[in-house]
PDB file of N, CA and C in Angstrom:
ATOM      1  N   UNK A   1     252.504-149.420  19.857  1.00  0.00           N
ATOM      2  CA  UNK A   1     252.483-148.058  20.360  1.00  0.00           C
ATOM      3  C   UNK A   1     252.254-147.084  19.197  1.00  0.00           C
ATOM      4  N   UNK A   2     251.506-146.060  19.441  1.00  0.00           N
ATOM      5  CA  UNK A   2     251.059-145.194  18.543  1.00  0.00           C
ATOM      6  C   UNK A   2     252.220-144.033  18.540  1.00  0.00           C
ATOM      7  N   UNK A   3     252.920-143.330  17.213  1.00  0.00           N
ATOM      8  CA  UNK A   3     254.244-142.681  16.678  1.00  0.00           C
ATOM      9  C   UNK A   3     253.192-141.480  16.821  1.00  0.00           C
ATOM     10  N   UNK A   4     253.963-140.609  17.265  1.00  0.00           N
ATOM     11  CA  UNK A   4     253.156-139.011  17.168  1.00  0.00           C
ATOM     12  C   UNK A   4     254.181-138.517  17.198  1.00  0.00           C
ATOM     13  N   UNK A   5     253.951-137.465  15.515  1.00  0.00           N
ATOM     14  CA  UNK A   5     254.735-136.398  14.986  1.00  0.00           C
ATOM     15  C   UNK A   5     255.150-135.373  15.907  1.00  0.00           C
ATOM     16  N   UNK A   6     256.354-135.324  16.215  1.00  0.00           N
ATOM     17  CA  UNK A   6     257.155-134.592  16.841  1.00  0.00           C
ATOM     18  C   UNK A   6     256.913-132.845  16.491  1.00  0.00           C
ATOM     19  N   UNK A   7     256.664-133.083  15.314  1.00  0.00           N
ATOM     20  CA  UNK A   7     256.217-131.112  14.850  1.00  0.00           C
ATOM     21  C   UNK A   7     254.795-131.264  15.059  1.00  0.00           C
ATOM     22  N   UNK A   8     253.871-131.955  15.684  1.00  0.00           N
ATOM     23  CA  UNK A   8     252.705-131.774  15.436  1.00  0.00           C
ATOM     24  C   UNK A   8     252.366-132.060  17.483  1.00  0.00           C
ATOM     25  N   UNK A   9     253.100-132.293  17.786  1.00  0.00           N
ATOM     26  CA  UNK A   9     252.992-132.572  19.572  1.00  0.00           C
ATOM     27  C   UNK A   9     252.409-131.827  20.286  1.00  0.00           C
ATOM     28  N   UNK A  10     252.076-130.132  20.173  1.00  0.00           N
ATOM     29  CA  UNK A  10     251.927-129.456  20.680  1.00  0.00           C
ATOM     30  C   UNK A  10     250.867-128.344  19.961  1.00  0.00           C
ATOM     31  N   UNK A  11     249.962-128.997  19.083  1.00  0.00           N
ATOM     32  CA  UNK A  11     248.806-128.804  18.552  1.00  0.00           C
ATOM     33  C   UNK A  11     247.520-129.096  19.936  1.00  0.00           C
ATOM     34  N   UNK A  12     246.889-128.190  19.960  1.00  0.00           N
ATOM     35  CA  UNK A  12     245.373-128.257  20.659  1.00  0.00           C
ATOM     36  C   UNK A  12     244.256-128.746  19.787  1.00  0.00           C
ATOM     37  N   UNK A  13     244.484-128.786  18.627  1.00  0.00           N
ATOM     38  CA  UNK A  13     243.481-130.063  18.126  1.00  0.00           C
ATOM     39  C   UNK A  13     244.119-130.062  16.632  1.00  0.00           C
ATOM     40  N   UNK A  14     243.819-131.005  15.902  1.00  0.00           N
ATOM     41  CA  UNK A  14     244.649-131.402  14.671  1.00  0.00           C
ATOM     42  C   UNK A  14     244.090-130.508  13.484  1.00  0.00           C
ATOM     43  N   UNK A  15     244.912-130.473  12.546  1.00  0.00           N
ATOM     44  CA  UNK A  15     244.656-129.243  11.259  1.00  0.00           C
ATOM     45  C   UNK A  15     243.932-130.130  10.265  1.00  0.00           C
ATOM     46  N   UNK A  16     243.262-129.041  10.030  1.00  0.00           N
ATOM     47  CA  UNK A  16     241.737-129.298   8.678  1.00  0.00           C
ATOM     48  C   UNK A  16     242.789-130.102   7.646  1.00  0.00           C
ATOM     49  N   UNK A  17     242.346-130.839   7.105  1.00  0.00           N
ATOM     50  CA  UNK A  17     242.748-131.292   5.462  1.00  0.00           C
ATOM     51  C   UNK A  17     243.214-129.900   4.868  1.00  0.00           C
ATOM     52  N   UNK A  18     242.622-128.735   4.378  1.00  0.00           N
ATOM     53  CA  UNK A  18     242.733-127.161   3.729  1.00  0.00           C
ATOM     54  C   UNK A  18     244.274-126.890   4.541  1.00  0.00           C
ATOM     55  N   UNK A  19     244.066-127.039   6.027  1.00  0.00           N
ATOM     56  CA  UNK A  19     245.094-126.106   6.264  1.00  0.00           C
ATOM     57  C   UNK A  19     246.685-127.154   6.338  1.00  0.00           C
ATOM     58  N   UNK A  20     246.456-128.586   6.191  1.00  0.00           N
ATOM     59  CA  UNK A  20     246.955-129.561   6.514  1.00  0.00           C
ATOM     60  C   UNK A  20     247.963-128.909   4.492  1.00  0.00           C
ATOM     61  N   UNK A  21     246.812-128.584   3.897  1.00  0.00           N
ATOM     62  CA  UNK A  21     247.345-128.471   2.284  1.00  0.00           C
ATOM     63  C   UNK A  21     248.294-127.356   2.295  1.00  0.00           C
ATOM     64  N   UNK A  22     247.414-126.261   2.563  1.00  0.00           N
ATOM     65  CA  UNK A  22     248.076-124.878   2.928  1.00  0.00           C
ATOM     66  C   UNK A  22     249.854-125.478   3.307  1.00  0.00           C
ATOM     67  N   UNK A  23     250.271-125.750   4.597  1.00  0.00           N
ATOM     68  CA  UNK A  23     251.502-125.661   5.412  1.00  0.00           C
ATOM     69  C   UNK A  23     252.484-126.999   4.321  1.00  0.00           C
ATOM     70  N   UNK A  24     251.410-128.204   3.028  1.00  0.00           N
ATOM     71  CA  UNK A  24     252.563-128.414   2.630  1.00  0.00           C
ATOM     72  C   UNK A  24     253.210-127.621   1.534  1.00  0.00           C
ATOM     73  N   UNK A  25     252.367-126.531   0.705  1.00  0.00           N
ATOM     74  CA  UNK A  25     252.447-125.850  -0.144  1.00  0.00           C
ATOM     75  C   UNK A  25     253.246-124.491   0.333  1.00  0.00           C
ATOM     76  N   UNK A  26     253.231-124.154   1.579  1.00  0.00           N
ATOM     77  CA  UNK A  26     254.229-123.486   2.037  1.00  0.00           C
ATOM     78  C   UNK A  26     255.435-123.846   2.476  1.00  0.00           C
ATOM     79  N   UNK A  27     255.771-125.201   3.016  1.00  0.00           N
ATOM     80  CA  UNK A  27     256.939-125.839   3.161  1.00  0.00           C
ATOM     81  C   UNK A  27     257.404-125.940   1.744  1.00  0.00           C
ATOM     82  N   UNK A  28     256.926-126.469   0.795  1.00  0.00           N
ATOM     83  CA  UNK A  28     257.387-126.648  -0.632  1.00  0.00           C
ATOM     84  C   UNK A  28     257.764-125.226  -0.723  1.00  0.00           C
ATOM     85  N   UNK A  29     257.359-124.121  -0.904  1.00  0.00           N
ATOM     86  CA  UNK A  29     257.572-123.122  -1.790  1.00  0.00           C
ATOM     87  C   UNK A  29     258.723-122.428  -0.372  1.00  0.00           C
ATOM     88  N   UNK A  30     259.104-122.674   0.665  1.00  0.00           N
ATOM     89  CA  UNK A  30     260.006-122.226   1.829  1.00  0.00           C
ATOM     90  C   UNK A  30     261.621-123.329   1.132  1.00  0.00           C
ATOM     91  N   UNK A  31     261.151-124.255   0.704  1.00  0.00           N
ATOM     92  CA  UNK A  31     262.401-125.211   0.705  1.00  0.00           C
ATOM     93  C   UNK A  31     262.742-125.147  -0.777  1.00  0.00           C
ATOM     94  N   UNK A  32     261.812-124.277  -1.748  1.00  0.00           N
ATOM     95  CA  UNK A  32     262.626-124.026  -2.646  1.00  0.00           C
ATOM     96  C   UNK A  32     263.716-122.416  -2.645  1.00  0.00           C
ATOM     97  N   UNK A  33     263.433-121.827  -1.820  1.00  0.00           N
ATOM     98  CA  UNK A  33     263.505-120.651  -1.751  1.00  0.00           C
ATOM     99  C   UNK A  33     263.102-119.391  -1.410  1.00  0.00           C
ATOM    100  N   UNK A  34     262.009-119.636  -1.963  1.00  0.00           N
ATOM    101  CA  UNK A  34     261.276-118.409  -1.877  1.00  0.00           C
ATOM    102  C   UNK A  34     260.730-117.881  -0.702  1.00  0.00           C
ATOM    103  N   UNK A  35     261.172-116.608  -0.200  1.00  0.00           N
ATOM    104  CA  UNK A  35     260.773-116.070   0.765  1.00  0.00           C
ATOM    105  C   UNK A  35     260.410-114.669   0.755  1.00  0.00           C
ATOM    106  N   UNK A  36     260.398-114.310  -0.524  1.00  0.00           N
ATOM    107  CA  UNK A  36     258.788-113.294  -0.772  1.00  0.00           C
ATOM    108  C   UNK A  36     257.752-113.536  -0.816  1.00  0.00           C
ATOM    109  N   UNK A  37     257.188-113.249  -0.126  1.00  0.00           N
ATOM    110  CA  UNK A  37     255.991-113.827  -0.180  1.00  0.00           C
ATOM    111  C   UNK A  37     254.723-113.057  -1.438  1.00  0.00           C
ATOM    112  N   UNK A  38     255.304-112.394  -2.131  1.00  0.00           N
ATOM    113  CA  UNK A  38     254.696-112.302  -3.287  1.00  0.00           C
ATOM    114  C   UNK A  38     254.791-113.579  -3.892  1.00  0.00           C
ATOM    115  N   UNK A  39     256.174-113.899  -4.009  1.00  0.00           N
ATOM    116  CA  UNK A  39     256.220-115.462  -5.054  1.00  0.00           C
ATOM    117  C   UNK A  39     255.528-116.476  -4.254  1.00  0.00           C
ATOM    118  N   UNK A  40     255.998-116.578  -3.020  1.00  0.00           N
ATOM    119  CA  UNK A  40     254.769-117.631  -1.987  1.00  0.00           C
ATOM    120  C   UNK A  40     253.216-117.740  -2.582  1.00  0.00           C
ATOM    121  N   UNK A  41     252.991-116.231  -2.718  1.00  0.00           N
ATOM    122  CA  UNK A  41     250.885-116.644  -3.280  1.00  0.00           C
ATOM    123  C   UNK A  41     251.194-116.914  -4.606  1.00  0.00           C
ATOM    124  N   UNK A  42     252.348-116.500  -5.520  1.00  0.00           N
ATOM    125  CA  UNK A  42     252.254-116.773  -7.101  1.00  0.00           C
ATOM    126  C   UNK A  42     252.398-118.323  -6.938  1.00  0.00           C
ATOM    127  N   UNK A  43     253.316-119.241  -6.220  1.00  0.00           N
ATOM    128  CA  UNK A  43     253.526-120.505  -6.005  1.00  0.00           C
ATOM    129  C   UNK A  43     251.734-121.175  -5.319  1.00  0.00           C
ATOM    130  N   UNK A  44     251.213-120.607  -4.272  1.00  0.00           N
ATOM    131  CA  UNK A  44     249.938-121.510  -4.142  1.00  0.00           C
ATOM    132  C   UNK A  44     248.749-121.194  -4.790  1.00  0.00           C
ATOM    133  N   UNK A  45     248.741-120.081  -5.550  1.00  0.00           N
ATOM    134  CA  UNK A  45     248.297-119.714  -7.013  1.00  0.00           C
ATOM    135  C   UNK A  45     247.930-121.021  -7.981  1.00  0.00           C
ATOM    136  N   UNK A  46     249.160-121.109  -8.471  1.00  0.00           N
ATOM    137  CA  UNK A  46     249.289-121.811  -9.588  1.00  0.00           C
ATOM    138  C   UNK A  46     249.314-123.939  -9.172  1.00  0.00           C
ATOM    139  N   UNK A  47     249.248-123.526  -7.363  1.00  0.00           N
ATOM    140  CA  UNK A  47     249.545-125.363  -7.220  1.00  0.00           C
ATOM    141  C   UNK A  47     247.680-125.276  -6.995  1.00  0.00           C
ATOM    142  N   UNK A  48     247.129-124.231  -7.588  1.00  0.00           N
ATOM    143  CA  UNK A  48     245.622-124.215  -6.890  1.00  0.00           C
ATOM    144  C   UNK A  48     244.832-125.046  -5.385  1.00  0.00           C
ATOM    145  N   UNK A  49     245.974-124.096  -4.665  1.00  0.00           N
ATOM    146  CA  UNK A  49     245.608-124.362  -3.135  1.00  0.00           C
ATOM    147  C   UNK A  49     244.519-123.821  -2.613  1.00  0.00           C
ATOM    148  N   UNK A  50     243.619-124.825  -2.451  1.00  0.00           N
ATOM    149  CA  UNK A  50     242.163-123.530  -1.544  1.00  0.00           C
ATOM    150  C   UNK A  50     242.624-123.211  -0.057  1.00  0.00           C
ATOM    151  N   UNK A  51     241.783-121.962   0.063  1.00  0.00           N
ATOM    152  CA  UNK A  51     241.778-121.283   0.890  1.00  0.00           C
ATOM    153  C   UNK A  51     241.093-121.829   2.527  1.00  0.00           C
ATOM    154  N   UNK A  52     242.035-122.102   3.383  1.00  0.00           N
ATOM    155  CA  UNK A  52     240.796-122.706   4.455  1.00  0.00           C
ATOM    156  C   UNK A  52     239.672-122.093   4.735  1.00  0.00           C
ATOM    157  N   UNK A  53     239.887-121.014   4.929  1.00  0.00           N
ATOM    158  CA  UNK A  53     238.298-120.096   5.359  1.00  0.00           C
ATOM    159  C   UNK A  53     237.140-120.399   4.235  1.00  0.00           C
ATOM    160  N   UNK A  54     237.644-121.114   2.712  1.00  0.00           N
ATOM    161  CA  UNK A  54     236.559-121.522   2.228  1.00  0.00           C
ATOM    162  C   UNK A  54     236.424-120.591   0.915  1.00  0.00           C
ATOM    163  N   UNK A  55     237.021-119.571   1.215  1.00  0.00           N
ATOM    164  CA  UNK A  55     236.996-118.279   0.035  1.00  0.00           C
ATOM    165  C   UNK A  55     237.770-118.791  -1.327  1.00  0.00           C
ATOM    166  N   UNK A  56     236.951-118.805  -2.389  1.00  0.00           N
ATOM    167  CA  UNK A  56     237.635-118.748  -3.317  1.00  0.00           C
ATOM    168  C   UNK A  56     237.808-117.627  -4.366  1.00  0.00           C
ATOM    169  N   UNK A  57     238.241-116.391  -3.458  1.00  0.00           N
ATOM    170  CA  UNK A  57     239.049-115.628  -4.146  1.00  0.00           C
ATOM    171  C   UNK A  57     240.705-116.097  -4.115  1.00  0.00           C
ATOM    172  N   UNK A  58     241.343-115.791  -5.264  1.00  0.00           N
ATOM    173  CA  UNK A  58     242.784-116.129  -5.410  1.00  0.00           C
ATOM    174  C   UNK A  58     243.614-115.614  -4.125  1.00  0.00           C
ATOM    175  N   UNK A  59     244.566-116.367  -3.768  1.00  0.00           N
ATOM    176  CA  UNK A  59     245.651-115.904  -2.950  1.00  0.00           C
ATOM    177  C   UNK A  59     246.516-114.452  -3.306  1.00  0.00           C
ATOM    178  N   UNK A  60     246.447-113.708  -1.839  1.00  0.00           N
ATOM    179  CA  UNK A  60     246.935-112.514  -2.380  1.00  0.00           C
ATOM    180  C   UNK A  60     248.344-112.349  -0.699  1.00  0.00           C
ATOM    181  N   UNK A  61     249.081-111.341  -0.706  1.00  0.00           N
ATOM    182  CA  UNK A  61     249.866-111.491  -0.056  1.00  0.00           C
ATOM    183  C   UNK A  61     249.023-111.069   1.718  1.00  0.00           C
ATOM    184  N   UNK A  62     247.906-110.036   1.607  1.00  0.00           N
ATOM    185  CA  UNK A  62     247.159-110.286   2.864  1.00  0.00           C
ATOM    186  C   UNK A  62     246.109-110.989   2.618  1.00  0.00           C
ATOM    187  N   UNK A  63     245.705-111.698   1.917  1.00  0.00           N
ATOM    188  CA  UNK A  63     244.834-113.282   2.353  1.00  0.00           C
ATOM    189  C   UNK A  63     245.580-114.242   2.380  1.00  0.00           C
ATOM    190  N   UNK A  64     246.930-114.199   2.461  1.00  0.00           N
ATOM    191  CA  UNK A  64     247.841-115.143   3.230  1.00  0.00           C
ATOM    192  C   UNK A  64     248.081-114.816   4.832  1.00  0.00           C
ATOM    193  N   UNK A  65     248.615-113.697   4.678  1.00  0.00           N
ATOM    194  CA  UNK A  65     248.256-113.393   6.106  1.00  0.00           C
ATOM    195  C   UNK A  65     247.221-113.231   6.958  1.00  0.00           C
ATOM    196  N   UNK A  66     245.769-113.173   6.593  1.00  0.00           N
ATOM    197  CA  UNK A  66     244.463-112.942   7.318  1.00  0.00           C
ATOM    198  C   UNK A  66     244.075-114.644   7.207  1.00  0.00           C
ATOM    199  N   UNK A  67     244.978-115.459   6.344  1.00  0.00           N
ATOM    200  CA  UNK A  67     244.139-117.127   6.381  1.00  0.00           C
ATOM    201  C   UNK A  67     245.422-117.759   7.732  1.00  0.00           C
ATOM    202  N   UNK A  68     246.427-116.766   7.911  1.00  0.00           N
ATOM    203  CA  UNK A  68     247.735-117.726   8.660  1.00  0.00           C
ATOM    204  C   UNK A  68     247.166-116.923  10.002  1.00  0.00           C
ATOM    205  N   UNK A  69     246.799-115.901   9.830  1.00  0.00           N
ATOM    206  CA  UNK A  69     246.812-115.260  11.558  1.00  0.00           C
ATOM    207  C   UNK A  69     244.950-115.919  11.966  1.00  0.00           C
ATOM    208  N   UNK A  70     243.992-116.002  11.078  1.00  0.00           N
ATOM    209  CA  UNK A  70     242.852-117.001  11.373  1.00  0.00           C
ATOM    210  C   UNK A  70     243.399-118.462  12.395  1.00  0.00           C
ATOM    211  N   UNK A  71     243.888-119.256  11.364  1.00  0.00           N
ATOM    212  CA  UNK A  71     244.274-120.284  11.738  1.00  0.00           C
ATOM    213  C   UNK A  71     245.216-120.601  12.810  1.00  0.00           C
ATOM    214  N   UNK A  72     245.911-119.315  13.211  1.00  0.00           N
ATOM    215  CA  UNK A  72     246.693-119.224  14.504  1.00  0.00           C
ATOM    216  C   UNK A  72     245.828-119.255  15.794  1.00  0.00           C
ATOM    217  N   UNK A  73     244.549-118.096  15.360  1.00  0.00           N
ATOM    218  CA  UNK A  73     243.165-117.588  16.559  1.00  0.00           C
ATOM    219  C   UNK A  73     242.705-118.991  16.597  1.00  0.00           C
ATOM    220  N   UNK A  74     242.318-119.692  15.791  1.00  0.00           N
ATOM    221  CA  UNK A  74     241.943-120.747  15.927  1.00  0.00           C
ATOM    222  C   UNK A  74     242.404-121.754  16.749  1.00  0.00           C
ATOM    223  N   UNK A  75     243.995-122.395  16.755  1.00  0.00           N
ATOM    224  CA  UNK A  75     244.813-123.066  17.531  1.00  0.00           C
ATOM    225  C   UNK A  75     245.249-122.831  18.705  1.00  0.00           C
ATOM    226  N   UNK A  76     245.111-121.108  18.785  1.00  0.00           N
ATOM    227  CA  UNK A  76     244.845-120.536  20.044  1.00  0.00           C
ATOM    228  C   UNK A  76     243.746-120.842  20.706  1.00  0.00           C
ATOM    229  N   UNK A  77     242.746-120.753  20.323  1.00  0.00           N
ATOM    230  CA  UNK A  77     241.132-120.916  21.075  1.00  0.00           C
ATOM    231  C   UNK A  77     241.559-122.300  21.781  1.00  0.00           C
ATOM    232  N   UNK A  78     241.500-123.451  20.783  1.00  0.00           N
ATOM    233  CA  UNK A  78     241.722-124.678  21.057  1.00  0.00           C
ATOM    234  C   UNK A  78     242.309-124.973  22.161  1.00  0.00           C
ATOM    235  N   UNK A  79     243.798-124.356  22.398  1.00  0.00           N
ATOM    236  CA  UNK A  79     244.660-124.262  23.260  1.00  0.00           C
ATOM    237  C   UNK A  79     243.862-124.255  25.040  1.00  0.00           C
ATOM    238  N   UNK A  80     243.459-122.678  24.542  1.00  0.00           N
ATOM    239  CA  UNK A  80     243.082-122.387  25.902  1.00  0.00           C
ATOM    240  C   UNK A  80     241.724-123.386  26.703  1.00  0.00           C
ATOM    241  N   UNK A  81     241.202-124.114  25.603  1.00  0.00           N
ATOM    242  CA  UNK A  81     239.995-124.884  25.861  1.00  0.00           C
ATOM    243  C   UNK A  81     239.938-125.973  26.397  1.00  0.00           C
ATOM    244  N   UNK A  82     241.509-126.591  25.389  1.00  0.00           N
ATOM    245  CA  UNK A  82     241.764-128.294  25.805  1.00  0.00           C
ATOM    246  C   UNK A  82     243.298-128.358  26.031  1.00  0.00           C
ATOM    247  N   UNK A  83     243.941-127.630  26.204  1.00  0.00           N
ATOM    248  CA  UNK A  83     245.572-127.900  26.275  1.00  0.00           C
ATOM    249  C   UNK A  83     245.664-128.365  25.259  1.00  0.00           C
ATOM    250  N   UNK A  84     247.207-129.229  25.365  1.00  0.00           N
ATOM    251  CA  UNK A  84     247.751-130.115  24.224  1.00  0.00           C
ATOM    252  C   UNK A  84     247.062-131.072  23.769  1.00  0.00           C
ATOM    253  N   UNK A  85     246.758-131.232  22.515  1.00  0.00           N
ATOM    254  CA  UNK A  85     246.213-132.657  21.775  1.00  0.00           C
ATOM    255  C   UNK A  85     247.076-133.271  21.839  1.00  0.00           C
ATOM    256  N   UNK A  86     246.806-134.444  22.685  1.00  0.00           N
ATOM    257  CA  UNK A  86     247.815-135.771  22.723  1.00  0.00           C
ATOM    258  C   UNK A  86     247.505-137.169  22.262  1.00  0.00           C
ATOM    259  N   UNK A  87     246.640-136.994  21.403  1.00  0.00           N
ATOM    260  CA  UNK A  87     246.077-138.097  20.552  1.00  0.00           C
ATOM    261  C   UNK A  87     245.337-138.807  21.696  1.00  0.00           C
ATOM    262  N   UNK A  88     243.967-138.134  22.173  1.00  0.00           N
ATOM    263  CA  UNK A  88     243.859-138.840  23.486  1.00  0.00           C
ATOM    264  C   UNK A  88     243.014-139.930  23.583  1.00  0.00           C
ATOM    265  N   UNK A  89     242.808-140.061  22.009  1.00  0.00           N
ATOM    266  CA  UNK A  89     242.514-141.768  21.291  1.00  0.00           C
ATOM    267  C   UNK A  89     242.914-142.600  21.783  1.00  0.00           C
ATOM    268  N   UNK A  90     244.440-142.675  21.943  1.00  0.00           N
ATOM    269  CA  UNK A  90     245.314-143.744  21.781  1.00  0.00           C
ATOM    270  C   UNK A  90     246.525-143.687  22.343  1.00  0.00           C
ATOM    271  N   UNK A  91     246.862-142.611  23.143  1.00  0.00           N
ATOM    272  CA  UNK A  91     248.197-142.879  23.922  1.00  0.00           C
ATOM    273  C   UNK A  91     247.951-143.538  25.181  1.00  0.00           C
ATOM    274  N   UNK A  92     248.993-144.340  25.762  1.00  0.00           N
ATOM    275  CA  UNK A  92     248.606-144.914  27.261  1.00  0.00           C
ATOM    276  C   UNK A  92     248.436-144.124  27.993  1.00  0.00           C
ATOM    277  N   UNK A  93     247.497-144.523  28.886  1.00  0.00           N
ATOM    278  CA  UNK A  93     247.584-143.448  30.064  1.00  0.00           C
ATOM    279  C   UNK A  93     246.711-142.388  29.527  1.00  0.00           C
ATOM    280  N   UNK A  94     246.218-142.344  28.884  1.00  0.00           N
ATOM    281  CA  UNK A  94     245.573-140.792  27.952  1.00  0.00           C
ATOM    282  C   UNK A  94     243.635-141.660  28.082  1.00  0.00           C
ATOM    283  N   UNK A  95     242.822-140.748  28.492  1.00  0.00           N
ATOM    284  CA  UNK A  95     241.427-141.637  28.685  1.00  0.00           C
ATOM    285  C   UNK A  95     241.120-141.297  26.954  1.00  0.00           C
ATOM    286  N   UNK A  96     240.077-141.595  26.707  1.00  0.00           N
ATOM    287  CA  UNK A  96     239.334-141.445  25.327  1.00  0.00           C
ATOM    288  C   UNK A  96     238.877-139.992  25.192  1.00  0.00           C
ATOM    289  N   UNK A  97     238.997-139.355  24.147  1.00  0.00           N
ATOM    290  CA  UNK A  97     238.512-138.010  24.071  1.00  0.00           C
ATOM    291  C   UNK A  97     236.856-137.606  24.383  1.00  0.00           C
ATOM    292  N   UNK A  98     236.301-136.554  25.571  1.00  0.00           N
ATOM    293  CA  UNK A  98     235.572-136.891  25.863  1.00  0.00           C
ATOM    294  C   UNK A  98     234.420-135.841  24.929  1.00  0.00           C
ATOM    295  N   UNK A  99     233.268-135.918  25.187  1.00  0.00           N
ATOM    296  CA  UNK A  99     232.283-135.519  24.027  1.00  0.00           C
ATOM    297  C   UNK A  99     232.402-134.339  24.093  1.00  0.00           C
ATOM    298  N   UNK A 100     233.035-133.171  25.138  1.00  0.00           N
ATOM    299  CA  UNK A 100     233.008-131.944  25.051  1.00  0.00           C
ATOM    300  C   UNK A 100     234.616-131.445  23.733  1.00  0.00           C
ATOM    301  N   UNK A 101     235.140-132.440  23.865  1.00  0.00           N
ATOM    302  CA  UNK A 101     236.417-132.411  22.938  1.00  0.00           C
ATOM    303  C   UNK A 101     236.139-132.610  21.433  1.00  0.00           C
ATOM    304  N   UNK A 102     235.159-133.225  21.647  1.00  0.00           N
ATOM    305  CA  UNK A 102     234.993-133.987  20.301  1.00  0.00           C
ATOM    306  C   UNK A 102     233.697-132.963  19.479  1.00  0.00           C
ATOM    307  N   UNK A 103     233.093-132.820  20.758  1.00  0.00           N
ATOM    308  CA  UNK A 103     231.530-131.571  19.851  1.00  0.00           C
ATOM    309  C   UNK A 103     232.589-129.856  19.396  1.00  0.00           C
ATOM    310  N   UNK A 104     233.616-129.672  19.968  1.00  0.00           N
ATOM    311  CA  UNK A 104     234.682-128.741  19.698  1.00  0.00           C
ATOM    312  C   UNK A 104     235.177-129.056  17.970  1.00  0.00           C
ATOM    313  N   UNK A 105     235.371-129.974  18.052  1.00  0.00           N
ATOM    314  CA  UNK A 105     236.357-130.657  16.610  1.00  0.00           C
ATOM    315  C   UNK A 105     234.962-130.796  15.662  1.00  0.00           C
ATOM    316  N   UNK A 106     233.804-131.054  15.942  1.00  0.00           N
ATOM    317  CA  UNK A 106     233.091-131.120  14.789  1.00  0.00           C
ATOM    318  C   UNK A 106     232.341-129.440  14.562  1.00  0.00           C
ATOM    319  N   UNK A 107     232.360-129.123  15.533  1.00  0.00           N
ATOM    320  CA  UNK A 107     232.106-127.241  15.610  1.00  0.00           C
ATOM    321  C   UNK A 107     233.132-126.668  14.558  1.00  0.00           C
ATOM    322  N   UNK A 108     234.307-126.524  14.762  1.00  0.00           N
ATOM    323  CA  UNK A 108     235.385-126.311  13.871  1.00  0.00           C
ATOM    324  C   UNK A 108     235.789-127.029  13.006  1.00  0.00           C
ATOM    325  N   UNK A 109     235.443-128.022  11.997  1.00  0.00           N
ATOM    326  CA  UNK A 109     236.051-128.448  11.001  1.00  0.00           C
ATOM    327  C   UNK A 109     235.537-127.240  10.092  1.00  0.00           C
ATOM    328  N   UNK A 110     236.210-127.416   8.797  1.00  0.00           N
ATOM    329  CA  UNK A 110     236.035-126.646   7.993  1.00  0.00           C
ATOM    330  C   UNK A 110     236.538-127.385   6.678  1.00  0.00           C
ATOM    331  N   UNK A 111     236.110-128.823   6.594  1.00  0.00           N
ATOM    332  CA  UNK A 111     235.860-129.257   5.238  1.00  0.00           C
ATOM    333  C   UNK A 111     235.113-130.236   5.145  1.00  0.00           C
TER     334      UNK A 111
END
């Protein structure tokens, strides 16, 4: 049987590698403390986290917020398009993801 991440259950399609980097570099810099988010961009600054949208201008405290509220519109779109991603690869009962799901996911990658 295929294990599906309990924080990730209720995703409409799965996160880019970029943004997959992004949320661990913000969990790291949340579980040390920091919750200015000035020190947040000085922390993915210096772990030289790229930017999902692709921009490589440096992290600033609103291109954290214009790359987190992107990537929200994004999971939103998804949402309203395909419901929940339920790994529909591989759960029972779940058919194979069909080509309108899948031409979606290669439309939106972004690495």
């Amino acid at each position: 049987m295929i294990e599906v991440d309990p924080s990730r259950q209720a995703l409409a399609r799965p996160l880019s590698d970029l943004e997959e980097r992004l949320a661990d570099r913000l969990q790291s810099a949340f579980a040390q403390g920091m919750h200015d988010f000035s020190k947040v961009v000085e922390h993915l600054n210096s772990a030289n986290v790229a930017r999902p949208s692709g921009s490589s201008e440096p992290w600033t405290v609103d291109a954290l917020s214009l790359e987190i509220s992107d990537i929200n519109a994004s999971l939103d779109e998804a949402y309203s398009e395909f419901g929940v991603y339920r790994l529909r690869a591989g759960l029972p009962g779940e058919r194979k993801m069909d080509e309108k799901y899948q031409a979606y996911l290669a439309r939106t990658a972004k690495n």
